[in-house]
C-alpha atoms as a PDB file:
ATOM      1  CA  UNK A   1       0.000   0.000   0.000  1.00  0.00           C
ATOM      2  CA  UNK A   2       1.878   3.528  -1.507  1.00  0.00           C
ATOM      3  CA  UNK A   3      -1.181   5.990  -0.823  1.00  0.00           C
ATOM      4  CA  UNK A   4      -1.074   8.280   1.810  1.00  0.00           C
ATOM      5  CA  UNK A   5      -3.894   8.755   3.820  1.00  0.00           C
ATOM      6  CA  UNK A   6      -5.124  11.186   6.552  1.00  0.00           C
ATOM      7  CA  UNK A   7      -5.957   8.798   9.120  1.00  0.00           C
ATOM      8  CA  UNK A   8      -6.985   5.178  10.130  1.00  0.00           C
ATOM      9  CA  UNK A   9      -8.700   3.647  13.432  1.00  0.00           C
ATOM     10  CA  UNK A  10      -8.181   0.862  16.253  1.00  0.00           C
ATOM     11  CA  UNK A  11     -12.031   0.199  17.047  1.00  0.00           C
ATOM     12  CA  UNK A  12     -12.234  -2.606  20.022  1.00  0.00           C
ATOM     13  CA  UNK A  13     -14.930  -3.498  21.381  1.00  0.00           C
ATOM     14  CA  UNK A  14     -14.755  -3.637  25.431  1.00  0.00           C
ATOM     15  CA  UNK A  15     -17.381  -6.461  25.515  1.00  0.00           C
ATOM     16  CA  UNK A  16     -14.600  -9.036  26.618  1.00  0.00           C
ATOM     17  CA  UNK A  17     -10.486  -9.651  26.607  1.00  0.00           C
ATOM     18  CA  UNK A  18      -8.719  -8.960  23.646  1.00  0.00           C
ATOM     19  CA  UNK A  19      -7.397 -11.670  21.674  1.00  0.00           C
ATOM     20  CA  UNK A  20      -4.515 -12.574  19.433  1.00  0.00           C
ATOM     21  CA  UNK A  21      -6.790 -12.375  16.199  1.00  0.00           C
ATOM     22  CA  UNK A  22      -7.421  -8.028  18.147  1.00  0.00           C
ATOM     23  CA  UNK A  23      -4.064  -8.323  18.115  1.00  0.00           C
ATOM     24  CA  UNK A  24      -3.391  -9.331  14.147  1.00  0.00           C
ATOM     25  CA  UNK A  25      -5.802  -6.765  13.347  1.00  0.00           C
ATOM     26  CA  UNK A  26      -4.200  -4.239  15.499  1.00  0.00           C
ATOM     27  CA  UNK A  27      -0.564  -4.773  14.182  1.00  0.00           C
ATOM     28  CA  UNK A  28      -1.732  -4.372  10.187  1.00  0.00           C
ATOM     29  CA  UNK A  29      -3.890  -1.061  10.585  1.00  0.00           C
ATOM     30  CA  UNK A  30      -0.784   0.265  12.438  1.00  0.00           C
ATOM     31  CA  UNK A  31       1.802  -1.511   9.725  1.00  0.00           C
ATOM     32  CA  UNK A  32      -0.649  -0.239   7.285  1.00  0.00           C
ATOM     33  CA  UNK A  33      -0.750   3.260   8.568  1.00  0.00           C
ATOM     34  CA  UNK A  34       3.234   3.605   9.293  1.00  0.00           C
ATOM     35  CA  UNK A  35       3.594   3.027   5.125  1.00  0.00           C
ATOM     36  CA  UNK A  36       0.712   5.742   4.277  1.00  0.00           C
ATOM     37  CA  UNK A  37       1.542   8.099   6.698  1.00  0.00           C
ATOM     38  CA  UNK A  38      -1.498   7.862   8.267  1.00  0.00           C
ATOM     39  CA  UNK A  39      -2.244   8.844  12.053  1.00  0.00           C
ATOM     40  CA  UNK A  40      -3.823   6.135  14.482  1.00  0.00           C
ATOM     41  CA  UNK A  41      -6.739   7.157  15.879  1.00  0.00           C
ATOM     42  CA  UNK A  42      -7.949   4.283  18.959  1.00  0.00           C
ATOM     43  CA  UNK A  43     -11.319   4.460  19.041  1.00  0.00           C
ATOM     44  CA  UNK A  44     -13.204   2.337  21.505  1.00  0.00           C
ATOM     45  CA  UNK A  45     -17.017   0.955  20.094  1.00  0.00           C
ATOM     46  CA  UNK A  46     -19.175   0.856  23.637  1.00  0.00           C
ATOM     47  CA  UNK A  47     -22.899   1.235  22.576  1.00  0.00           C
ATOM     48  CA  UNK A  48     -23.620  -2.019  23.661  1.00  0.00           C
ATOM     49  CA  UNK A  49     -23.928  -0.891  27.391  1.00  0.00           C
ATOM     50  CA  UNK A  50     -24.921  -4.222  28.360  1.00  0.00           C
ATOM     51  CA  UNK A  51     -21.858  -6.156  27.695  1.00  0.00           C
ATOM     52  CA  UNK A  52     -19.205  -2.967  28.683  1.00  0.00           C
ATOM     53  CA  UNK A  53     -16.981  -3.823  31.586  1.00  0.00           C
ATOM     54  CA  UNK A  54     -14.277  -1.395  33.054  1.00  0.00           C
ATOM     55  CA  UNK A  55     -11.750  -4.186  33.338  1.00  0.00           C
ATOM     56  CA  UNK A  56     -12.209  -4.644  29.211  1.00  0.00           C
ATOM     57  CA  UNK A  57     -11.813  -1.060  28.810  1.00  0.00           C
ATOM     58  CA  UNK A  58      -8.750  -1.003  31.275  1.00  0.00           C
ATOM     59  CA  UNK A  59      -7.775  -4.434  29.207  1.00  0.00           C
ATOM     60  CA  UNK A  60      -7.309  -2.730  25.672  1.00  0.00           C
ATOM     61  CA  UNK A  61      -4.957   0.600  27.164  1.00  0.00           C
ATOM     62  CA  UNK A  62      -2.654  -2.329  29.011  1.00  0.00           C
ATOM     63  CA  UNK A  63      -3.119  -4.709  25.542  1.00  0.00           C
ATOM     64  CA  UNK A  64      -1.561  -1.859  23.388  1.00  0.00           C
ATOM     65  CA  UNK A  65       0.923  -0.790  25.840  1.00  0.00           C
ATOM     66  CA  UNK A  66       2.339  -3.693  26.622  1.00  0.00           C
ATOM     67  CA  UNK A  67       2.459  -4.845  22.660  1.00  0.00           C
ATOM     68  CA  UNK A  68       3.865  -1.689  22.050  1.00  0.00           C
ATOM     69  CA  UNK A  69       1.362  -0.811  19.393  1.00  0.00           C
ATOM     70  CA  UNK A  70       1.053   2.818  18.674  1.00  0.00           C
ATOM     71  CA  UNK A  71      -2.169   5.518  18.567  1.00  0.00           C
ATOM     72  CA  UNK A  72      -1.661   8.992  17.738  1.00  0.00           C
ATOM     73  CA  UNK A  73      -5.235   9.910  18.959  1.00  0.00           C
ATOM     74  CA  UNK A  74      -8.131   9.323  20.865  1.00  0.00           C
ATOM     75  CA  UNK A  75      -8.081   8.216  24.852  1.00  0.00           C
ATOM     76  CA  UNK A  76      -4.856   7.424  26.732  1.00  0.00           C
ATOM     77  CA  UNK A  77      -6.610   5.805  29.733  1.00  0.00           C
ATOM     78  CA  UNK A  78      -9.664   4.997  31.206  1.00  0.00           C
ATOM     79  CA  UNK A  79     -10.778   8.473  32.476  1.00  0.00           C
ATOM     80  CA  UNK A  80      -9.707   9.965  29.376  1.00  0.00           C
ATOM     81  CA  UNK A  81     -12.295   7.738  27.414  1.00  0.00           C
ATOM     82  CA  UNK A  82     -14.934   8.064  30.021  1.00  0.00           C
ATOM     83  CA  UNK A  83     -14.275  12.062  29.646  1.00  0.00           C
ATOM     84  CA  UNK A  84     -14.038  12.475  26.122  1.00  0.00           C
ATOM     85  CA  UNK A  85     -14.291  10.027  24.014  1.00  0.00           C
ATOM     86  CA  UNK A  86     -16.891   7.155  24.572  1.00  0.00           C
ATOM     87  CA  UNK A  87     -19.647   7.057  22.037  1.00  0.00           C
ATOM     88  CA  UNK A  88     -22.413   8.171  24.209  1.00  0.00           C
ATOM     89  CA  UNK A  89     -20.452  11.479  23.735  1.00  0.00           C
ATOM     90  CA  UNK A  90     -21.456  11.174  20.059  1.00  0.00           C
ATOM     91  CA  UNK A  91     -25.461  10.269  20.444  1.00  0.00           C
ATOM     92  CA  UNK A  92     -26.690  13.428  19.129  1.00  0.00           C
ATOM     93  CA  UNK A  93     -24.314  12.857  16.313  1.00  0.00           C
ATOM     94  CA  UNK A  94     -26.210   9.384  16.005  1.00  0.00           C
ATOM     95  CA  UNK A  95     -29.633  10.620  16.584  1.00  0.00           C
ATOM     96  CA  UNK A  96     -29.234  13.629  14.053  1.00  0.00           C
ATOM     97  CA  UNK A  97     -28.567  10.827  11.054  1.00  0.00           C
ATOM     98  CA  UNK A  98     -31.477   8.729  12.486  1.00  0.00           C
ATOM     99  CA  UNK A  99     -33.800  11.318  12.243  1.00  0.00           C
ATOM    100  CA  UNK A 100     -32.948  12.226   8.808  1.00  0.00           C
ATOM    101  CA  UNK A 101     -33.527   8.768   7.778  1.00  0.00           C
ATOM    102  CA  UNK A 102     -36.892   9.331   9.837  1.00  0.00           C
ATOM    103  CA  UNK A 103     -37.922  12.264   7.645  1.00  0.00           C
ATOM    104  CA  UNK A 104     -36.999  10.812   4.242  1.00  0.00           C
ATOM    105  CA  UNK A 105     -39.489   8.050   5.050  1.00  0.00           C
ATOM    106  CA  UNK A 106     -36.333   5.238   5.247  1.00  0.00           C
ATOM    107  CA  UNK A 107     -37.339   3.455   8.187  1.00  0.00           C
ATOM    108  CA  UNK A 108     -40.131   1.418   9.602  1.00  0.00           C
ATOM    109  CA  UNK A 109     -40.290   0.226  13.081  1.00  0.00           C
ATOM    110  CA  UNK A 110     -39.903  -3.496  14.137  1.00  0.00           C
ATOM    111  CA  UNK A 111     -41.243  -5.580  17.462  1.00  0.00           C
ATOM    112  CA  UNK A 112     -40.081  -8.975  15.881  1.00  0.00           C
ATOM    113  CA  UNK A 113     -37.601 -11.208  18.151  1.00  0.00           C
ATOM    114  CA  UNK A 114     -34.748 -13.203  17.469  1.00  0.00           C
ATOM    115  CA  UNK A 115     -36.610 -16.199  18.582  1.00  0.00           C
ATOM    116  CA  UNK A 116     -39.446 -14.843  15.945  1.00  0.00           C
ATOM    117  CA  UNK A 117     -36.426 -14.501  12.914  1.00  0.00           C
ATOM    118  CA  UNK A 118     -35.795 -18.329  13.624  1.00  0.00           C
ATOM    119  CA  UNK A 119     -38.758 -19.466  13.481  1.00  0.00           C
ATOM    120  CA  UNK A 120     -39.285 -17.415   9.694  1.00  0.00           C
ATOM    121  CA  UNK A 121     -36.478 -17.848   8.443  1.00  0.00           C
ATOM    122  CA  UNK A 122     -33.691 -20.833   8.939  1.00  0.00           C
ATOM    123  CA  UNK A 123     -30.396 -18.609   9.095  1.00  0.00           C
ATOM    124  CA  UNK A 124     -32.626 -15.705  10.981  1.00  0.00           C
ATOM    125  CA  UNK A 125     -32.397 -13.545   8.009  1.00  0.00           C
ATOM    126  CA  UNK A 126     -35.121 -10.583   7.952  1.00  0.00           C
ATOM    127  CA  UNK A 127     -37.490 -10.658   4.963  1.00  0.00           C
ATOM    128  CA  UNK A 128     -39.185  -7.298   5.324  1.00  0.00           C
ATOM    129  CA  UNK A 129     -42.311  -8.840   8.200  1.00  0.00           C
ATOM    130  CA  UNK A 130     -42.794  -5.603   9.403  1.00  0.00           C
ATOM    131  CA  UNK A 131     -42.113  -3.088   6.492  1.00  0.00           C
ATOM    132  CA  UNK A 132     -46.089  -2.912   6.064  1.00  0.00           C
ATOM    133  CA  UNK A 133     -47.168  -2.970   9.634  1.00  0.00           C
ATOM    134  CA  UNK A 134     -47.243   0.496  10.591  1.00  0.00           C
ATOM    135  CA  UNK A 135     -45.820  -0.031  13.596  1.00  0.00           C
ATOM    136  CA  UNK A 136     -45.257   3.573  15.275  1.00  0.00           C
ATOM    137  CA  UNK A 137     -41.477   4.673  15.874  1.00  0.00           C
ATOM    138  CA  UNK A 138     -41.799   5.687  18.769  1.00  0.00           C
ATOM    139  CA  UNK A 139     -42.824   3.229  20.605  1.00  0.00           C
ATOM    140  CA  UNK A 140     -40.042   2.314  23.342  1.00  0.00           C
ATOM    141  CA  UNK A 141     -38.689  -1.604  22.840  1.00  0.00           C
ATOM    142  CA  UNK A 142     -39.275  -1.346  18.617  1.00  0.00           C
ATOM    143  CA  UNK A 143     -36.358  -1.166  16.603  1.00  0.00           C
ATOM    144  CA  UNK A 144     -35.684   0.890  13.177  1.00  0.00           C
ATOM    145  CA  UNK A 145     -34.815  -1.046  10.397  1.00  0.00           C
ATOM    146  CA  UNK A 146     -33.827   0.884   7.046  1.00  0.00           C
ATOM    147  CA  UNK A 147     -36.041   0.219   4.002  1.00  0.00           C
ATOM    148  CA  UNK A 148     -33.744  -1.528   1.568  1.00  0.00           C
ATOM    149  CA  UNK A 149     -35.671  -3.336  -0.831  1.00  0.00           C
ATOM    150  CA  UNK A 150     -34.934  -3.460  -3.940  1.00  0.00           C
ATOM    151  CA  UNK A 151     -31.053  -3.356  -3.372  1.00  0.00           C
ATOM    152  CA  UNK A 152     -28.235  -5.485  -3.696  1.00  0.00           C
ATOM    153  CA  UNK A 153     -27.323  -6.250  -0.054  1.00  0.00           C
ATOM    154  CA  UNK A 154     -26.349  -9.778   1.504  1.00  0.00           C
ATOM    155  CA  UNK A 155     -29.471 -11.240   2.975  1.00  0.00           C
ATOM    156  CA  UNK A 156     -28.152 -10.648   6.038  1.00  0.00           C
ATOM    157  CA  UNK A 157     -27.829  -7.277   5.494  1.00  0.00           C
ATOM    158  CA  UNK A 158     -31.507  -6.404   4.538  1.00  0.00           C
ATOM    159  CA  UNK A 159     -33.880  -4.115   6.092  1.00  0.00           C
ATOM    160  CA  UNK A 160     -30.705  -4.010   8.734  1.00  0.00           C
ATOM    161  CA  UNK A 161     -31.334  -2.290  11.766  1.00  0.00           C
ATOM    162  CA  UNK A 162     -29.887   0.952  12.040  1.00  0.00           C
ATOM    163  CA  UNK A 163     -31.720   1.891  15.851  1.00  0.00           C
ATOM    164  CA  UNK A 164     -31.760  -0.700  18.280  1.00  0.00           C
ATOM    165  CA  UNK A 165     -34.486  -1.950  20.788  1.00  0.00           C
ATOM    166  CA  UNK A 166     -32.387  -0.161  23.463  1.00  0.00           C
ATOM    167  CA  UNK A 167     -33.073   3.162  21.743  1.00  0.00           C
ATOM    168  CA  UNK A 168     -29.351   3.066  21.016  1.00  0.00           C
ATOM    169  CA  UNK A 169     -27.994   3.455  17.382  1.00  0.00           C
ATOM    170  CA  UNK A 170     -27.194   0.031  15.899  1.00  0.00           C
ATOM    171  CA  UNK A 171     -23.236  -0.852  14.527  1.00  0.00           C
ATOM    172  CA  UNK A 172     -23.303  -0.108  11.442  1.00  0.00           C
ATOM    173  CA  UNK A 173     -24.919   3.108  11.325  1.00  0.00           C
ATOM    174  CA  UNK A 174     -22.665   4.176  14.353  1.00  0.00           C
ATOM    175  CA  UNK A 175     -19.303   2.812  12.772  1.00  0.00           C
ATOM    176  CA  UNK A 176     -20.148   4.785   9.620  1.00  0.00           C
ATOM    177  CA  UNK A 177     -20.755   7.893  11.779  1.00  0.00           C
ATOM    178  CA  UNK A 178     -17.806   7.590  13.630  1.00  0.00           C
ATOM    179  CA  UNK A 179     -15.666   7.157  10.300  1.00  0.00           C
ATOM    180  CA  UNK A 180     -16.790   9.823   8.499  1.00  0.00           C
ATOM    181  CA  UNK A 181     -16.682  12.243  11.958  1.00  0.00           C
ATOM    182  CA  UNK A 182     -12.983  11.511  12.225  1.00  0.00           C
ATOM    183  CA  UNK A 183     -12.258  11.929   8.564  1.00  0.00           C
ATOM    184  CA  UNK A 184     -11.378   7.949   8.613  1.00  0.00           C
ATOM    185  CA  UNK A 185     -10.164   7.223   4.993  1.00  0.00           C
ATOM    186  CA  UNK A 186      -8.218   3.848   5.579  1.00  0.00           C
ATOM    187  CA  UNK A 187     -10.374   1.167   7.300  1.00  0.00           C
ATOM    188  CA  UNK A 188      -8.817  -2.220   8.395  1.00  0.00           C
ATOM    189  CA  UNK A 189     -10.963  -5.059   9.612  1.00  0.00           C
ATOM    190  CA  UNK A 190     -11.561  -8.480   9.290  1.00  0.00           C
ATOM    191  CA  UNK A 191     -12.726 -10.931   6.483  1.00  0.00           C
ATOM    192  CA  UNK A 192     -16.100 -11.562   8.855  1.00  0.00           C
ATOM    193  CA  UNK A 193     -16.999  -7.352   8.051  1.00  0.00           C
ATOM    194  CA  UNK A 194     -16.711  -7.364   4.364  1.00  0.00           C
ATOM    195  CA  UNK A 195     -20.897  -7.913   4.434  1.00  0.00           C
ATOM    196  CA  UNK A 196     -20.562  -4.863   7.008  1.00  0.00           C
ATOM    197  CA  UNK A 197     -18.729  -2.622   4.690  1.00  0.00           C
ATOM    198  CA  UNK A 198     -21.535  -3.168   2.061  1.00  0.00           C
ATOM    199  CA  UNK A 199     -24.275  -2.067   4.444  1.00  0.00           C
ATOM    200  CA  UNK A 200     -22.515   0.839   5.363  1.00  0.00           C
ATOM    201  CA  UNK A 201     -21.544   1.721   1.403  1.00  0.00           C
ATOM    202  CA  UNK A 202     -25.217   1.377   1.433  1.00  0.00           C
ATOM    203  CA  UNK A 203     -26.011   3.597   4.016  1.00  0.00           C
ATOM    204  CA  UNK A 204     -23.107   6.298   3.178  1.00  0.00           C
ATOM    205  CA  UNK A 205     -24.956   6.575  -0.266  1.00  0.00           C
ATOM    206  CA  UNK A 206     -28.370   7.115   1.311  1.00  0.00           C
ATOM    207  CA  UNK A 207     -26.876  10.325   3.894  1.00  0.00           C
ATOM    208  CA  UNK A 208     -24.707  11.638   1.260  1.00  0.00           C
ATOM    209  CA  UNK A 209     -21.126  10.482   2.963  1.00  0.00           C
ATOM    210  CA  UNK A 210     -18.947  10.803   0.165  1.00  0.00           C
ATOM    211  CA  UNK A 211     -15.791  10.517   2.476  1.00  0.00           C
ATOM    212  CA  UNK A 212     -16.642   7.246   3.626  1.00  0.00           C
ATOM    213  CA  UNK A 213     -17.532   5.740   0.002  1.00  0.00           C
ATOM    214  CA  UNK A 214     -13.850   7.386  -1.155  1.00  0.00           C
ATOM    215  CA  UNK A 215     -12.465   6.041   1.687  1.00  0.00           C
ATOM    216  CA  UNK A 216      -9.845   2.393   1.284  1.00  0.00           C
ATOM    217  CA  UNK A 217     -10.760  -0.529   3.102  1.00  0.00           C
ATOM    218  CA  UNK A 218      -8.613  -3.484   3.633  1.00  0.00           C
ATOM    219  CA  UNK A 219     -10.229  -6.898   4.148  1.00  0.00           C
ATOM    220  CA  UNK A 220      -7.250  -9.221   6.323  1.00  0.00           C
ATOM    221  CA  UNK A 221      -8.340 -13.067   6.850  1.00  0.00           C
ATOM    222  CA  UNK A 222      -8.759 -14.352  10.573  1.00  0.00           C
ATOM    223  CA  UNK A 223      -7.092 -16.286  12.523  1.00  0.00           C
ATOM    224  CA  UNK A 224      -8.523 -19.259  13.204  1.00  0.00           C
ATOM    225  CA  UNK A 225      -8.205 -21.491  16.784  1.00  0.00           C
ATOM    226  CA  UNK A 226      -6.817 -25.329  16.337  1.00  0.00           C
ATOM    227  CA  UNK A 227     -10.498 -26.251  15.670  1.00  0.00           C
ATOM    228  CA  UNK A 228     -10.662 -24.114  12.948  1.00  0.00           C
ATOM    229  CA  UNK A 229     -12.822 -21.715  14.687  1.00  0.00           C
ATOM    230  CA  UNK A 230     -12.881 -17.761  14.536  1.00  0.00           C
ATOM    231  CA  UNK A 231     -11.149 -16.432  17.824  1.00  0.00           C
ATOM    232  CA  UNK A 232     -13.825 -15.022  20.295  1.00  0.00           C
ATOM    233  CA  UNK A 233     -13.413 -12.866  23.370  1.00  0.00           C
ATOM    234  CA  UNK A 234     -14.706 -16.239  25.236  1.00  0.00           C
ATOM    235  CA  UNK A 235     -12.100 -17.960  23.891  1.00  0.00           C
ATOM    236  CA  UNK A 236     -10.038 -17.607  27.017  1.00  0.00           C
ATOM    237  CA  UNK A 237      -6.909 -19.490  25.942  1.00  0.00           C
ATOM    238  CA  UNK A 238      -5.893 -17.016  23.477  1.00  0.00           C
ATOM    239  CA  UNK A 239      -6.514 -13.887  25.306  1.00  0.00           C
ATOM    240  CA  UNK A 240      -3.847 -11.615  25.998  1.00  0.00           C
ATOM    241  CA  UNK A 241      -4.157 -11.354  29.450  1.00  0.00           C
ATOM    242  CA  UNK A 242      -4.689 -15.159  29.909  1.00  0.00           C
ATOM    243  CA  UNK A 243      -1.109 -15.389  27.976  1.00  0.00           C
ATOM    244  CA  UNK A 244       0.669 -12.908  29.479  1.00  0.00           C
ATOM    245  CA  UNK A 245      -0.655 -14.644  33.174  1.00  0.00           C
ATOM    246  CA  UNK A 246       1.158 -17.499  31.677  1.00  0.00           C
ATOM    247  CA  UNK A 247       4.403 -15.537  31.828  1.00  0.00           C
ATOM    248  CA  UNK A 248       4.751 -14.816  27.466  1.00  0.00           C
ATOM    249  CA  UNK A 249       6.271 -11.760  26.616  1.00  0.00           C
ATOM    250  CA  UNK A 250       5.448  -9.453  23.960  1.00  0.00           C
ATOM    251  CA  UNK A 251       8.079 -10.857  21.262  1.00  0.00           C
ATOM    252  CA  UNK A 252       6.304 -14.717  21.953  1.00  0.00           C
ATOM    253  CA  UNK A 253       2.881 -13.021  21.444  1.00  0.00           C
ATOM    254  CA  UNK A 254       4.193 -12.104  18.457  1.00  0.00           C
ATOM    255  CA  UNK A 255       5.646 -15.498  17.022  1.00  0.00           C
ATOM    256  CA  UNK A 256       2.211 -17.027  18.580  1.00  0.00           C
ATOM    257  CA  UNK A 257      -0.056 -14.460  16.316  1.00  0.00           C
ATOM    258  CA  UNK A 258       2.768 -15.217  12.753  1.00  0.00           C
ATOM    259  CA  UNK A 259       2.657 -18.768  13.163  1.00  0.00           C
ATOM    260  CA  UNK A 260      -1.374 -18.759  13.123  1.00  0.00           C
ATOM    261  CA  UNK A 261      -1.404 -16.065  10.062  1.00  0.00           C
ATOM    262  CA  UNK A 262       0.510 -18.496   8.324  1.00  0.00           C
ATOM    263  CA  UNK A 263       3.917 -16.464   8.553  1.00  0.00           C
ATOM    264  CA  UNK A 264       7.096 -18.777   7.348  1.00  0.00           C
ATOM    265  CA  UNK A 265       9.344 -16.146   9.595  1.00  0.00           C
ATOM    266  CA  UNK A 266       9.284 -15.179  12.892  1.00  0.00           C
ATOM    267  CA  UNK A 267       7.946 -12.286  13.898  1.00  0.00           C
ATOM    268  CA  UNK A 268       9.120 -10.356  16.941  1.00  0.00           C
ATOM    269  CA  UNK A 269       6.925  -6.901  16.842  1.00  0.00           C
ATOM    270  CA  UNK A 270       3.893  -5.212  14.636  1.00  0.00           C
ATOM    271  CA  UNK A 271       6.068  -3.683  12.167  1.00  0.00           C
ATOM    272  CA  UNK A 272       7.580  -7.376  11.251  1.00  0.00           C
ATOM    273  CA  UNK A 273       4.465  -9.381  11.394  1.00  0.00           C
ATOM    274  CA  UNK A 274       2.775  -6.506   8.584  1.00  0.00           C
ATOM    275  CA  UNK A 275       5.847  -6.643   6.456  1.00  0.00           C
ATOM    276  CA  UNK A 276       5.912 -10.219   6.421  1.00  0.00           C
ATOM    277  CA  UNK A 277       2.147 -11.046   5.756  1.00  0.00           C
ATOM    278  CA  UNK A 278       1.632  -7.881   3.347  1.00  0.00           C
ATOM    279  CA  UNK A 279       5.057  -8.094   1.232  1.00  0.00           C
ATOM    280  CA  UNK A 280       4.267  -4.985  -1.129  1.00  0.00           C
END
């Protein structure tokens, strides 16, 4: 990658410990941004309030630093992301997109449950149940889905919900927001978002986000656990903290995270592990 760019994101989630495949992830959008010239910005996804712990927030500050995996911007420590940066900081942001989707007749309101998906559809997929309903939007425990029919999304990706039951703003219309806010114009993520980069293409077209739709995105594979599973943040084994309990240092972190990507050298650091797995 020869471009320059303006600027490119870490976005954890503090819904558990972070993980070597976090930690693959993290290394290439800050290999990726050392080459383009691009600043770091850390940005830390908490709208699901439910599942946000202080020790996971605490857990990606002590991840980084102890990786030695650089951010130019955005929190340095807990208080400073409590302060400044945590998304509900960013709501009306959220809620001024929403309600432009609201006024351009985009959404419909939805009561259905997962339970209710299943028993429609056999992957859970949405077909549209409610789109006729006239369910009111205000209602508190409906959420907004976004009118997409007659496009070319995934099926997973249609009539996706862009305002959740919570009354919070669902991922992918928050991600978007948060990109484009930032000026993010290099995105790195993970094989398992390519069907969320479409959405939000999808929804950058609707609210007029050119910056986002200009923007690169890089697509890097998983890693995958001995069973051939995707890593989770229950997958306790291959957390960071449960590996650095076990006495590893940061260098056999390293090797541990090469040798799963596939890597035929070792790697000792970030800046090794992206110039081995991206060799242009």
């Amino acid at each position: 990658m020869k471009k320059k760019f303006n600027r490119t994101r870490i976005a954890p989630t503090p819904s558990g410990f972070l993980h070597l495949g976090n930690v693959f992830s993290f290394s290439l959008t800050a290999g990726l941004a050392k080459r383009s010239e691009a600043r770091i910005f850390l940005r830390i996804d908490d709208l699901d309030r439910s599942r946000v712990r202080r020790e996971y927030v605490d857990d990606i500050f002590d991840t980084l630093n102890f990786l030695q995996i650089p951010w130019d911007e955005g929190p340095r420590n807990y208080r400073e992301y409590e302060k400044e940066y945590s998304q509900e900081h960013r709501l009306a942001l959220y809620d001024d997109a929403l309600q432009r989707l609201r006024r351009d007749g985009r959404v419909f309101a939805c009561d259905c449950s997962r339970a209710l998906l299943l028993n429609r559809h056999p992957a859970g997929f949405y077909t549209g149940y409610c789109k006729h309903r006239g369910l009111p939007l205000d209602v508190p425990g409906y959420a907004w889905r976004l009118d997409t029919t007659g496009s070319a999304l995934p099926p997973g990706m249609q009539y996706m919900v862009v305002r959740k039951r919570d009354g919070f703003p669902a991922y992918q219309l928050a991600s978007l927001l948060d990109d484009v806010y930032y000026d993010v114009d290099l995105i790195v993520r993970g094989d398992d978002l390519y069907e969320s980069t479409r959405a939000q293409h999808y929804l950058a077209q609707i609210l007029g986000y050119e910056s986002f739709l200009s923007a690169e995105v890089y697509h890097h594979p998983l890693l995958k656990a001995d069973d051939k599973e995707k890593l989770s943040k229950s997958a306790g084994a291959t957390s960071i903290q449960y590996l650095r309990k076990q006495g590893a240092s940061p260098e056999e972190i390293y090797r541990k995270v090469g040798q799963m990507a596939g890597l035929q050298v070792p790697v000792d650091n970030w800046k090794q592990l992206t110039d081995a797995f991206i060799k242009n």
